[in-house]
C-alpha atoms as a PDB file:
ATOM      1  CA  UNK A   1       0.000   0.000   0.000  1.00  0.00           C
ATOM      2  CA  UNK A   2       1.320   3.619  -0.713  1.00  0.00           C
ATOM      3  CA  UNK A   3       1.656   5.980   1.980  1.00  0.00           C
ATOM      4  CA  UNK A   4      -0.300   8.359   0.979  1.00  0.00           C
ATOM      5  CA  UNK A   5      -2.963   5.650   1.017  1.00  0.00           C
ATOM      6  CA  UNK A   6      -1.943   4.158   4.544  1.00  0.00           C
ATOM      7  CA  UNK A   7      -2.049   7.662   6.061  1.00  0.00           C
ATOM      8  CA  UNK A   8      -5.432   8.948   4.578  1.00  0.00           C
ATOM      9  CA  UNK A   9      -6.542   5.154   6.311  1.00  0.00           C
ATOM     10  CA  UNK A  10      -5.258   6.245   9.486  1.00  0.00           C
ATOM     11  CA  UNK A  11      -6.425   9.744   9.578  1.00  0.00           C
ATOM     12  CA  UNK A  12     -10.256   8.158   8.697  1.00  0.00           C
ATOM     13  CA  UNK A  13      -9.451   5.454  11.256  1.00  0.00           C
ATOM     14  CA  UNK A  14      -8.261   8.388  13.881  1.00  0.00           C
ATOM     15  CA  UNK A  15     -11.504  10.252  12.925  1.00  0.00           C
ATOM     16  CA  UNK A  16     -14.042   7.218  13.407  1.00  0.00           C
ATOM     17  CA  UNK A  17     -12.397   6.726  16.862  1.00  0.00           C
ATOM     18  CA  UNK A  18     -12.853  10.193  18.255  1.00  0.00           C
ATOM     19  CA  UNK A  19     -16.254  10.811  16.461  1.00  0.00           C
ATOM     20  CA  UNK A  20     -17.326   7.388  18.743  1.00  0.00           C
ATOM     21  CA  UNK A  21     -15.926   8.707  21.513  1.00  0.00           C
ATOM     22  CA  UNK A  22     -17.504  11.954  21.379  1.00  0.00           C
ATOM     23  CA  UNK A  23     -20.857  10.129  20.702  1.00  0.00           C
ATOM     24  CA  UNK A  24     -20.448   7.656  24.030  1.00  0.00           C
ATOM     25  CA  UNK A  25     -20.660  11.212  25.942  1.00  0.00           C
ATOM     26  CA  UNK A  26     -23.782  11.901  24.965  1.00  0.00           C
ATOM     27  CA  UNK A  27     -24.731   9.058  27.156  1.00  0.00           C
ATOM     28  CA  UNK A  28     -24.054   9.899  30.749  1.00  0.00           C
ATOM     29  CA  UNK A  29     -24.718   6.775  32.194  1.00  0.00           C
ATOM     30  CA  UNK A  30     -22.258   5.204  30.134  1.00  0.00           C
ATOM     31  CA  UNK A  31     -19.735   7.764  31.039  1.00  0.00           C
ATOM     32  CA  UNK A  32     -20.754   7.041  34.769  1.00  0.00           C
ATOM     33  CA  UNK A  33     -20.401   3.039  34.489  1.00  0.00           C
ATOM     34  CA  UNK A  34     -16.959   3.247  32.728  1.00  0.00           C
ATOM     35  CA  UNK A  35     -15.660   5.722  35.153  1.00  0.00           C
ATOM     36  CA  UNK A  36     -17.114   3.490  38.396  1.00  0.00           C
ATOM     37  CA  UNK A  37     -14.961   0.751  36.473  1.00  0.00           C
ATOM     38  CA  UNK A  38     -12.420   2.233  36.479  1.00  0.00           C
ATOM     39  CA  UNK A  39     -12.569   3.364  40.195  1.00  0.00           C
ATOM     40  CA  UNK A  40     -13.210   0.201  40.631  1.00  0.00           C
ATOM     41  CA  UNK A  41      -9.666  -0.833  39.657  1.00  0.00           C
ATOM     42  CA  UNK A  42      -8.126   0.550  42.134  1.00  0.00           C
END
């Protein structure tokens, strides 16, 4: 694969991630149950 090609991949790949991550805060619950996991870590 050409760069060019394997970086445009990476920037959509980068973009899908946040853009999922953004959407997951529009949920507060979730944001609540992944932070008590986390707590819950520790």
């Amino acid at each position: 694969m050409k760069t060019a090609t394997r970086r445009w991949l990476g920037g959509v790949a980068a973009v899908a991630v946040l853009a999922a991550v953004f959407a997951s805060y529009l949920q507060p619950e979730l944001v609540v149950e992944l932070a008590t996991q986390v707590w819950n870590c520790f």
